[in-house]
C-alpha atoms as a PDB file:
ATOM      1  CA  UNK A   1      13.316   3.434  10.583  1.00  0.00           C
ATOM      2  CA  UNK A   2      15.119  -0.095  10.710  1.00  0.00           C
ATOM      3  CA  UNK A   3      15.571  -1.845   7.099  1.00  0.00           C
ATOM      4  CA  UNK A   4      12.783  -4.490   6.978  1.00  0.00           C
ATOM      5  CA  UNK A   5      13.949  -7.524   4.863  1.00  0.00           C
ATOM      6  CA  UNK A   6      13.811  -7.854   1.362  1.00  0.00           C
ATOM      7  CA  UNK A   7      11.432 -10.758   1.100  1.00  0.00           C
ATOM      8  CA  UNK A   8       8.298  -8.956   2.653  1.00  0.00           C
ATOM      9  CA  UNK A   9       5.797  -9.421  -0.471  1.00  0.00           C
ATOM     10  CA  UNK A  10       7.855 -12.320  -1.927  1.00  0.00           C
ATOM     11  CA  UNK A  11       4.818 -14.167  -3.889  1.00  0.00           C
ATOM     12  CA  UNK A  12       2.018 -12.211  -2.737  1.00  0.00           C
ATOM     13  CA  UNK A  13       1.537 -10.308  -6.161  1.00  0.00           C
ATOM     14  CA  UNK A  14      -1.208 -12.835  -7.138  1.00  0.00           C
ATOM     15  CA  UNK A  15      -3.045 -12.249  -3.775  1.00  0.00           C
ATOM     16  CA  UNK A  16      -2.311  -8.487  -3.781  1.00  0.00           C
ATOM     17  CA  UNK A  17      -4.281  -8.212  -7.024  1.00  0.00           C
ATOM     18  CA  UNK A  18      -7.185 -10.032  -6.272  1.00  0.00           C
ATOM     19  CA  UNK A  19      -7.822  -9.599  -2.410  1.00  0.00           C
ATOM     20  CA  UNK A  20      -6.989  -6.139  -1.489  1.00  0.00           C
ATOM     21  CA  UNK A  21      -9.723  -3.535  -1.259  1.00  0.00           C
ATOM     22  CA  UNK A  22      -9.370  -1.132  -3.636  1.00  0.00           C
ATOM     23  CA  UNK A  23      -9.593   2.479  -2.589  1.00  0.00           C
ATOM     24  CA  UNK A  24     -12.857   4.632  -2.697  1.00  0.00           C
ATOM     25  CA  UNK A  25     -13.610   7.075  -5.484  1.00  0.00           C
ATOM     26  CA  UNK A  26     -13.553   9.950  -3.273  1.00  0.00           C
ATOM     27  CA  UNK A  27     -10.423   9.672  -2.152  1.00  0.00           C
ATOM     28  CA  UNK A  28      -9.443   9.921  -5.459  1.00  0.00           C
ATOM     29  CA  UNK A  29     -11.482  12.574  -6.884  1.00  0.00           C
ATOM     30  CA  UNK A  30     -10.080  14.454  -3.375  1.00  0.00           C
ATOM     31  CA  UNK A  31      -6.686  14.007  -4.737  1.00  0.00           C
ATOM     32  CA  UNK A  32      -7.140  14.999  -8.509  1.00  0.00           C
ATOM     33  CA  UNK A  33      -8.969  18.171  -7.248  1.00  0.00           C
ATOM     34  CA  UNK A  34      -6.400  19.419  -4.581  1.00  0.00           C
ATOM     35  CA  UNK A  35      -2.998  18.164  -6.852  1.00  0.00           C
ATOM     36  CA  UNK A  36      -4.716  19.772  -9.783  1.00  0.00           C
ATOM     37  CA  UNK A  37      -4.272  16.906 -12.469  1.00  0.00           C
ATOM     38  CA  UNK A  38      -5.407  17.787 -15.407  1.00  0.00           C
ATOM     39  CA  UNK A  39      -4.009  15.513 -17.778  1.00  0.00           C
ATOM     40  CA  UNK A  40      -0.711  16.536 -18.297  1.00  0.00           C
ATOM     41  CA  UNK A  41       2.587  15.885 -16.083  1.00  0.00           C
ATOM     42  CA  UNK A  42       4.083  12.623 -14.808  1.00  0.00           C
ATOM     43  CA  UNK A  43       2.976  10.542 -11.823  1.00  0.00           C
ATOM     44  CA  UNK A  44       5.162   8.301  -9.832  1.00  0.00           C
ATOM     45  CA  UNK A  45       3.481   5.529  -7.511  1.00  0.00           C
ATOM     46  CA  UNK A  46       6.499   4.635  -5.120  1.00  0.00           C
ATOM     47  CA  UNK A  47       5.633   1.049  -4.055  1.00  0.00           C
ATOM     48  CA  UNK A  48       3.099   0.915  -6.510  1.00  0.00           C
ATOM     49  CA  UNK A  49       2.300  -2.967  -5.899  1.00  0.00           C
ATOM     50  CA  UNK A  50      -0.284  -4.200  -8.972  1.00  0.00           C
ATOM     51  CA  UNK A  51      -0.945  -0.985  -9.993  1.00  0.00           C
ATOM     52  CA  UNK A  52      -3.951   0.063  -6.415  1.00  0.00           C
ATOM     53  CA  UNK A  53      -3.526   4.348  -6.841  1.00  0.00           C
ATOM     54  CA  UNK A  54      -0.886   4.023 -10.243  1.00  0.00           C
ATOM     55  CA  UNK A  55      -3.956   2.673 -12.686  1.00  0.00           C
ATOM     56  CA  UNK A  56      -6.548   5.152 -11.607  1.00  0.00           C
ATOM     57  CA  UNK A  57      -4.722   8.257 -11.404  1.00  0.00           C
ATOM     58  CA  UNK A  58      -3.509   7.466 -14.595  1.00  0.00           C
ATOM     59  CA  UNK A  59      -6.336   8.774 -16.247  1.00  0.00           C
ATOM     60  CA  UNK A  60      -5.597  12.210 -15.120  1.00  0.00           C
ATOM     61  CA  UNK A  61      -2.170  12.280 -15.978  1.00  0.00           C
ATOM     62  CA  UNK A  62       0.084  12.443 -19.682  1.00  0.00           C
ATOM     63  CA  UNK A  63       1.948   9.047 -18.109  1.00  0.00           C
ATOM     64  CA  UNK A  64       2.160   7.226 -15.451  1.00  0.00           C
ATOM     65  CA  UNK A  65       5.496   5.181 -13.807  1.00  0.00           C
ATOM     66  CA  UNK A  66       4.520   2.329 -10.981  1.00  0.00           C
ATOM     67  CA  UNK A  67       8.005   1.419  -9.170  1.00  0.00           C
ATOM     68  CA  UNK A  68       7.824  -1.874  -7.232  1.00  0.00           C
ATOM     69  CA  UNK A  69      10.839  -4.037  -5.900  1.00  0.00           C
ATOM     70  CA  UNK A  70       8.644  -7.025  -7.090  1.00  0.00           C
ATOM     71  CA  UNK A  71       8.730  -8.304 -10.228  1.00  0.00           C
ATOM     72  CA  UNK A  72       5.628 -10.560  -9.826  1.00  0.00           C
ATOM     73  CA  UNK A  73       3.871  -7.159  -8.646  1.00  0.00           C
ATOM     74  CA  UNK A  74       4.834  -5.235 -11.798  1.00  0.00           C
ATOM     75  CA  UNK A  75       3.461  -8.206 -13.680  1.00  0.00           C
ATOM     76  CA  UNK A  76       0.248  -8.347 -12.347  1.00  0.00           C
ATOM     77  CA  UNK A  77       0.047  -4.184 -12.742  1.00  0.00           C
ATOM     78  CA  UNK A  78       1.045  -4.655 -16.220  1.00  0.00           C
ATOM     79  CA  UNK A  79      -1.347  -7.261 -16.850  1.00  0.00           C
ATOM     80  CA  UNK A  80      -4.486  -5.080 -14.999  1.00  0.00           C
ATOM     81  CA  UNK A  81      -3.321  -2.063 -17.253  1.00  0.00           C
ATOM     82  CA  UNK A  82      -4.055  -3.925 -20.033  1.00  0.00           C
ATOM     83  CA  UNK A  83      -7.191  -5.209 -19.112  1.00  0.00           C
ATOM     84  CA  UNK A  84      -8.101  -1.640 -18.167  1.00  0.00           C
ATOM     85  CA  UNK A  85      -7.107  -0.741 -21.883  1.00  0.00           C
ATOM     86  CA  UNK A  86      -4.580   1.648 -19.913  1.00  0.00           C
ATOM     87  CA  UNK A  87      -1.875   2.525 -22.153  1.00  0.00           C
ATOM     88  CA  UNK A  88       0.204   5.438 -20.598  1.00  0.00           C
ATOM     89  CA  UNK A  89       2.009   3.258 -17.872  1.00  0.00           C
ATOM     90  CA  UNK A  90       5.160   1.920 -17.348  1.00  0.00           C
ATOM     91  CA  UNK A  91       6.835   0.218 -14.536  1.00  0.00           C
ATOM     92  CA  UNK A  92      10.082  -0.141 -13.348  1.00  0.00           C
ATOM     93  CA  UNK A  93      11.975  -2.488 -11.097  1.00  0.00           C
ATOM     94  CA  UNK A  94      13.135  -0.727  -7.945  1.00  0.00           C
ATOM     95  CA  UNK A  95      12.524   0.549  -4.461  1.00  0.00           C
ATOM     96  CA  UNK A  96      12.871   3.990  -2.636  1.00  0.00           C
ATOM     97  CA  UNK A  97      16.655   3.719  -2.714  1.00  0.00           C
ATOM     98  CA  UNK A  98      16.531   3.504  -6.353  1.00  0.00           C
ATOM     99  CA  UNK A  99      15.175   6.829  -7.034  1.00  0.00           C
ATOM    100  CA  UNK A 100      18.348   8.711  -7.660  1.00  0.00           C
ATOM    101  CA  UNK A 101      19.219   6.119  -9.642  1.00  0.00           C
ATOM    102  CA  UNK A 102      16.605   5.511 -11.822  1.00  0.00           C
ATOM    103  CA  UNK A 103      16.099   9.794 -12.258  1.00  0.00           C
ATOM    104  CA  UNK A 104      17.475   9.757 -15.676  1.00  0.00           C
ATOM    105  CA  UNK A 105      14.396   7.111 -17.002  1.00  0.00           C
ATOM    106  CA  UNK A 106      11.344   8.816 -14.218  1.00  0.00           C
ATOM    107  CA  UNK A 107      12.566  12.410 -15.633  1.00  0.00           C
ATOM    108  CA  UNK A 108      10.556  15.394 -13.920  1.00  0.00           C
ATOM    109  CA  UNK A 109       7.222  14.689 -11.616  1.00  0.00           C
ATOM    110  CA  UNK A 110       3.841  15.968 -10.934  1.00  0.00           C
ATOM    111  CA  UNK A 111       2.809  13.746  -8.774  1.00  0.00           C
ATOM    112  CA  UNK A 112       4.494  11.253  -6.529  1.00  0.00           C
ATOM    113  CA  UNK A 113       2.454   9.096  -4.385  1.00  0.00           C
ATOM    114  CA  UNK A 114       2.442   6.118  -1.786  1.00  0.00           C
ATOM    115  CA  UNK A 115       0.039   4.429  -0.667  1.00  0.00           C
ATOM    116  CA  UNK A 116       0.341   1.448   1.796  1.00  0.00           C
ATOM    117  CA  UNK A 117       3.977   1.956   1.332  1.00  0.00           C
ATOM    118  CA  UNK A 118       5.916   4.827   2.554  1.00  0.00           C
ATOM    119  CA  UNK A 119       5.931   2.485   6.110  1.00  0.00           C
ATOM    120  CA  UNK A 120       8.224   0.303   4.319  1.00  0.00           C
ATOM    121  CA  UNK A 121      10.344   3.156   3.319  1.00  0.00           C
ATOM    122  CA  UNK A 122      13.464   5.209   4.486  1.00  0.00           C
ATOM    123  CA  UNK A 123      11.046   7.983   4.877  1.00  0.00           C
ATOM    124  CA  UNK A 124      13.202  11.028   5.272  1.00  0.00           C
ATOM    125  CA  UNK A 125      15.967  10.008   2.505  1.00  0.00           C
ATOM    126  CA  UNK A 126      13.126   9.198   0.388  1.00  0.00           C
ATOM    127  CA  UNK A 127      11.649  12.508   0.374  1.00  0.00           C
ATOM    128  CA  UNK A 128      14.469  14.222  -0.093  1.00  0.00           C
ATOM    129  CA  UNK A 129      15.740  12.711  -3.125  1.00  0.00           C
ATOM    130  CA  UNK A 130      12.047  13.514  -4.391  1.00  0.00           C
ATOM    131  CA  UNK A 131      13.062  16.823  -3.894  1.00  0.00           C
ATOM    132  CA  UNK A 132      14.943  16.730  -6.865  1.00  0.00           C
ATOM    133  CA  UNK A 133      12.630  14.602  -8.730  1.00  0.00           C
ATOM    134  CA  UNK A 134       9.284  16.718  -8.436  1.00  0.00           C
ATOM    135  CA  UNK A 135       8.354  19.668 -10.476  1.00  0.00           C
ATOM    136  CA  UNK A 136       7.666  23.195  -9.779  1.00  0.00           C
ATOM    137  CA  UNK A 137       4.095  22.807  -7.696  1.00  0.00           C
ATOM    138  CA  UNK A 138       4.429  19.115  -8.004  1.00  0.00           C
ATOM    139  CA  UNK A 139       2.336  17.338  -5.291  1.00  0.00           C
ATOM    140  CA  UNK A 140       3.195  14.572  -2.830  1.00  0.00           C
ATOM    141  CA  UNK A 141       0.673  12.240  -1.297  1.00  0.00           C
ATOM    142  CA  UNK A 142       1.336   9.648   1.068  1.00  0.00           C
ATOM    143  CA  UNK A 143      -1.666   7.588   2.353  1.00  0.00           C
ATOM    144  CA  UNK A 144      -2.661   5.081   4.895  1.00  0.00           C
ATOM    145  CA  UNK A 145      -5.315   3.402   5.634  1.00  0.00           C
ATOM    146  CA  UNK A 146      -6.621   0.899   8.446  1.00  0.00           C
ATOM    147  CA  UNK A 147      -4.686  -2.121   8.263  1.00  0.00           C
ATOM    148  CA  UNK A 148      -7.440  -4.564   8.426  1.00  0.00           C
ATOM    149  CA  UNK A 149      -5.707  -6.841  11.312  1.00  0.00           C
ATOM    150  CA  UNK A 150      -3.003  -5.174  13.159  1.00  0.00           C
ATOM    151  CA  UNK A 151      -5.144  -1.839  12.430  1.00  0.00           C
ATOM    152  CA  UNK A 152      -8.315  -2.330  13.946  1.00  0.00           C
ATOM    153  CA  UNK A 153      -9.846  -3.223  17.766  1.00  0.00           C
ATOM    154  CA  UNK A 154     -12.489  -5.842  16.546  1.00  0.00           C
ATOM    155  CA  UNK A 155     -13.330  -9.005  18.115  1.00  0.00           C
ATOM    156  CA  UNK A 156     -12.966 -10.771  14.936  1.00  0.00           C
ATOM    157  CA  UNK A 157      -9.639  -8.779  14.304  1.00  0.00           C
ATOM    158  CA  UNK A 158      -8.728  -9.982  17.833  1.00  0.00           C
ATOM    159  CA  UNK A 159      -9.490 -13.305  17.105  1.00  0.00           C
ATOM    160  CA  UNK A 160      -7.106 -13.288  13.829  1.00  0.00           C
ATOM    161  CA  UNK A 161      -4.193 -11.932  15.680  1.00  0.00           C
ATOM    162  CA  UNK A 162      -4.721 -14.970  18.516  1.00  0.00           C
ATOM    163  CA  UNK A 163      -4.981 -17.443  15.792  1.00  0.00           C
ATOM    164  CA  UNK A 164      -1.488 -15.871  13.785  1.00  0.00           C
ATOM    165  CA  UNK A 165       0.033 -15.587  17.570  1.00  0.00           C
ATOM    166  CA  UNK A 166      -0.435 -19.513  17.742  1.00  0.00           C
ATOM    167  CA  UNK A 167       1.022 -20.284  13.944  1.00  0.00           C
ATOM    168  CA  UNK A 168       3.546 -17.901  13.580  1.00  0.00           C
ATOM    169  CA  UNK A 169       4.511 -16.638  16.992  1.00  0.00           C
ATOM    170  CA  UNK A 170       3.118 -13.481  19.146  1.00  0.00           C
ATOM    171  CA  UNK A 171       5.602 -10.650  16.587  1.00  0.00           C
ATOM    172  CA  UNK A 172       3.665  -9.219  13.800  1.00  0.00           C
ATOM    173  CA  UNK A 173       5.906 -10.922  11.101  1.00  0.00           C
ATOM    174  CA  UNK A 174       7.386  -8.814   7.847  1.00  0.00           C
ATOM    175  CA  UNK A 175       7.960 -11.871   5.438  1.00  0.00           C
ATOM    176  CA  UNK A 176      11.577 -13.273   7.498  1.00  0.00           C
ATOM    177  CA  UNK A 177      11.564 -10.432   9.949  1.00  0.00           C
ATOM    178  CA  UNK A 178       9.999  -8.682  12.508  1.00  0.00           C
ATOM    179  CA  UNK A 179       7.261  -5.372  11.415  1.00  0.00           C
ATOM    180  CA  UNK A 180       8.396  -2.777  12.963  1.00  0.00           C
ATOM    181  CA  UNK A 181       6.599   0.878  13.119  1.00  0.00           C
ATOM    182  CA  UNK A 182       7.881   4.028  11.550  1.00  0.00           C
ATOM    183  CA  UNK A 183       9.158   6.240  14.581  1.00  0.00           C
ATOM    184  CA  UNK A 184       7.190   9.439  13.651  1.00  0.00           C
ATOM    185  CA  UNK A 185       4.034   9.957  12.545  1.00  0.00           C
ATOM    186  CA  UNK A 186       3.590  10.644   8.541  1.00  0.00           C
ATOM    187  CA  UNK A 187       2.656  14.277   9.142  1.00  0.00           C
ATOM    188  CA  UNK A 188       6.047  14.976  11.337  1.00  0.00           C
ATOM    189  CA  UNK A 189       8.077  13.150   9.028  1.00  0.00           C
ATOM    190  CA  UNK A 190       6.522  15.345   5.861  1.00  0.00           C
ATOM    191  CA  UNK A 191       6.497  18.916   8.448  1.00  0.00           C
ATOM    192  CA  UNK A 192      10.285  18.556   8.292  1.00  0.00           C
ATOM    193  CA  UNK A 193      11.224  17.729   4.477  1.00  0.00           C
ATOM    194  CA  UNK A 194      11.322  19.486   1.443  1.00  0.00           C
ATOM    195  CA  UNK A 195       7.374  19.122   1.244  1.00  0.00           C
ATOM    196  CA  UNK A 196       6.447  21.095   4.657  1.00  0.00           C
ATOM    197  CA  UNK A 197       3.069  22.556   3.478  1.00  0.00           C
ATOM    198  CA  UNK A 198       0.638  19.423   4.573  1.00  0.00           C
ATOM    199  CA  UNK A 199      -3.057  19.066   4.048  1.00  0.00           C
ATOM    200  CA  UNK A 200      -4.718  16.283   6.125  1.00  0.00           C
ATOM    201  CA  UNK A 201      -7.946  14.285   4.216  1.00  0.00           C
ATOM    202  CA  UNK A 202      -9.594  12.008   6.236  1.00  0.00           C
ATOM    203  CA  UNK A 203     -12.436   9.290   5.083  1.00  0.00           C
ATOM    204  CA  UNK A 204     -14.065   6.803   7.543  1.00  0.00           C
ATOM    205  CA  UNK A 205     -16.462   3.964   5.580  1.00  0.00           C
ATOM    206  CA  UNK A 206     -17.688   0.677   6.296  1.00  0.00           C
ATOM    207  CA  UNK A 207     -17.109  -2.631   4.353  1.00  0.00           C
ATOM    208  CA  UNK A 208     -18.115  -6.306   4.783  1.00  0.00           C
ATOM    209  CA  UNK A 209     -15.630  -9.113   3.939  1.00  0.00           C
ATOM    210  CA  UNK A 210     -16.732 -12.983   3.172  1.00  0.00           C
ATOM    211  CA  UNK A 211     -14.352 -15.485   4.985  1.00  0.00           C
ATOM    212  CA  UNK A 212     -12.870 -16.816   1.899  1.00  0.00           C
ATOM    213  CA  UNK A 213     -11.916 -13.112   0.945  1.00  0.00           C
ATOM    214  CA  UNK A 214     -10.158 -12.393   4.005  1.00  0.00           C
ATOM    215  CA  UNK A 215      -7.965 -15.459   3.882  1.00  0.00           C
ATOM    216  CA  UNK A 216      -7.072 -14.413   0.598  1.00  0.00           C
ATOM    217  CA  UNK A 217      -6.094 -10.748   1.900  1.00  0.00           C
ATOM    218  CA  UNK A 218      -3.991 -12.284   5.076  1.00  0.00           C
ATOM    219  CA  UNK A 219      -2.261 -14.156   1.766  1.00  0.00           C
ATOM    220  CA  UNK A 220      -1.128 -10.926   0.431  1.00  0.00           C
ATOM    221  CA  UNK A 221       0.217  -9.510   3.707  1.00  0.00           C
ATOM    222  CA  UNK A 222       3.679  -9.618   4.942  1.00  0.00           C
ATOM    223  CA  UNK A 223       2.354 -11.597   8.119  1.00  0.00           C
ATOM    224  CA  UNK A 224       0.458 -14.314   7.381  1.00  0.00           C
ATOM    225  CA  UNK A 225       1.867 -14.870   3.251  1.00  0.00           C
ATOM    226  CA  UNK A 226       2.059 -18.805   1.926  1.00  0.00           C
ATOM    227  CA  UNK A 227       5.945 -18.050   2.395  1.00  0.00           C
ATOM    228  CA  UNK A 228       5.424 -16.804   5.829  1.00  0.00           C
ATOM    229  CA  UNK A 229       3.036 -19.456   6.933  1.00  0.00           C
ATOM    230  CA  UNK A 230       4.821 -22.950   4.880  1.00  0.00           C
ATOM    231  CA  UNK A 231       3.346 -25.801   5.556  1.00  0.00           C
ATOM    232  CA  UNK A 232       1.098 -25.081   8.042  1.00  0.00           C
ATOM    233  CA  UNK A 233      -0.738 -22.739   5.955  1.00  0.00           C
ATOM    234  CA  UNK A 234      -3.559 -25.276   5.551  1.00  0.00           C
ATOM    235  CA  UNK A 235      -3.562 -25.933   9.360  1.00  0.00           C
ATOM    236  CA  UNK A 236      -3.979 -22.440  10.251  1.00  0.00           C
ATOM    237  CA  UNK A 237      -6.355 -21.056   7.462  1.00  0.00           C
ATOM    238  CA  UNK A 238      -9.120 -24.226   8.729  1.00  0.00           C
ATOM    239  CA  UNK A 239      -8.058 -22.623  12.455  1.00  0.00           C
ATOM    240  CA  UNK A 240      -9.207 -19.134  12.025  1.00  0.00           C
ATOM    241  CA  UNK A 241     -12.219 -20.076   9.372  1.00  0.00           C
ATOM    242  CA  UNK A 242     -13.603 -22.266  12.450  1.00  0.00           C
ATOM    243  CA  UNK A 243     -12.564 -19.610  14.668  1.00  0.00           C
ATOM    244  CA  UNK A 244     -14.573 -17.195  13.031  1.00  0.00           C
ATOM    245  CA  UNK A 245     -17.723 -19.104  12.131  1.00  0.00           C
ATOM    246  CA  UNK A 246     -17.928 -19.615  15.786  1.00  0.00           C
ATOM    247  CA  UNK A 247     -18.139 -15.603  16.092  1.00  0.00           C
ATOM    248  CA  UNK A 248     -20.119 -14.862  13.114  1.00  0.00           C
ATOM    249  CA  UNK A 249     -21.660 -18.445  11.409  1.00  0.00           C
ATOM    250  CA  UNK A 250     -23.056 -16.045   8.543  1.00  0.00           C
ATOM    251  CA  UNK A 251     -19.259 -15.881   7.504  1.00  0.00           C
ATOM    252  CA  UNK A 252     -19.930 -12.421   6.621  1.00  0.00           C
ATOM    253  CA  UNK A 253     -17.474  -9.804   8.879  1.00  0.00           C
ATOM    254  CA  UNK A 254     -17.875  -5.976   8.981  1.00  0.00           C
ATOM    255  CA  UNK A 255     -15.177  -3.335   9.465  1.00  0.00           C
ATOM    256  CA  UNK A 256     -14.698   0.330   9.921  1.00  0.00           C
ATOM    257  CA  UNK A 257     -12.328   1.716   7.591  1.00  0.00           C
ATOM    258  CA  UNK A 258     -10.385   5.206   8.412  1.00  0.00           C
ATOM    259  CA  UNK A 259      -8.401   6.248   5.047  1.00  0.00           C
ATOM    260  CA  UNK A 260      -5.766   8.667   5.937  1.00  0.00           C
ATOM    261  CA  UNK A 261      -4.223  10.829   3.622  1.00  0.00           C
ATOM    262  CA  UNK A 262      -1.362  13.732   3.793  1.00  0.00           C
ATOM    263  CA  UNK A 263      -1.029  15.643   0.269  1.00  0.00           C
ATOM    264  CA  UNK A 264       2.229  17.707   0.830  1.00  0.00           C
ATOM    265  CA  UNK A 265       3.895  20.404  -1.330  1.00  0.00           C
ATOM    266  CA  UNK A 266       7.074  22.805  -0.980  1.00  0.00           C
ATOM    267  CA  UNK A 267       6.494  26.415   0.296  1.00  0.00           C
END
């Protein structure tokens, strides 16, 4: 897919932390189960943000490595690890083209994961140089879920993409660029790497979301960031609250949420 520009999450860290959902407990449970974690081996979160899936699965693993191109994002995982009283992470500065790179310091892997990520990536490149990262058995799981905006056919999620059409032009944005969508879907690009033995978990739940939290979440996005929106940040976020009152004056939204999830392994 086309190289998206550098600056996608530039200060969104603090946002990230606070204002994205986390992910259920099934999900995970689903993914300890099936990649048979058990306390021992290595995980590696590619993309690994402030630490959403790195922190969690953490428990079930000896350590844990959280790669981010972000410093501010590694800052904000280190600082929830801590909080956590999680001790057996580390994070390094880098993106998917640094995995080759940094081998000698992420050593041999159980588990590699991405989550809200591997759409940023070089997908096929990246999963090849995992090839020679993973361990015997080792376990790949890339995830997705609905992306709350751009995901969703909503009348309030309608009324958020008219509102960023008028402040920041009709192209989904990706921080000074343009978002554009991985050619293949995840489970053709995994059926034709190194990991060609795919399972498919699926999870649909509902959520509610206050106004003030959902401004905060379009903060963290790539589309509608502080750096993406300027000055007229202030403009737009009293746009789309009145926008949305008039829809729903308890302020309160609701949302259907369909987790996707593709845990993939060599033959």
């Amino acid at each position: 897919m086309p190289r998206h520009p550098t600056d996608i999450f530039a200060h969104t860290a603090w946002y990230y932390a606070r204002y994205r959902p986390a992910y259920p407990r099934a999900f995970f449970e689903h993914v300890v189960a099936r990649c048979r974690l058990d306390g021992a081996g290595r995980l590696l979160d590619l993309g690994c943000g402030p630490g959403t899936l790195t922190l969690p699965l953490a428990r079930h693993v000896a350590d844990a490595i959280g790669l981010d191109p972000e410093p501010e994002m590694l800052a904000e995982a280190a600082r929830a690890a801590a909080a956590a009283g999680i001790d057996n992470a580390r994070w390094l500065l880098g993106s998917d083209r640094d995995l080759l790179r940094l081998a000698p310091q992420i050593g041999p892997v159980r588990l590699a994961t991405m989550g809200r990520s591997f759409h940023w990536m070089a997908q096929d490149a990246t999963l090849a140089d995992l090839d020679q990262l993973l361990e015997p058995g080792g376990c790949v799981v890339v995830m997705s879920d609905s992306e709350r905006i751009f995901g969703v056919e909503g009348e309030w999620q309608a009324a958020v993409r008219a509102a960023l059409a008028r402040w920041v032009g009709a192209e989904r944005r990706a921080g000074s660029g343009v978002y554009r969508n991985p050619h293949d879907p995840f489970e053709v690009i995994l059926a034709r790497s190194p990991f060609a033995r795919v399972e498919t978990y699926t999870l649909r739940y509902s959520r509610s979301v206050t106004l003030d939290d959902l401004l905060g979440y379009l903060a963290s996005t790539s589309y509608a960031s502080p750096a993406v929106l300027g000055a007229q940040r202030a403009a737009f976020e009293d746009d789309l609250r009145a926008t949305l009152l008039a829809l729903e004056p308890s302020g309160v939204l609701h949302e259907e949420i369909t987790l996707d999830a593709w845990l993939a392994w060599r033959w």
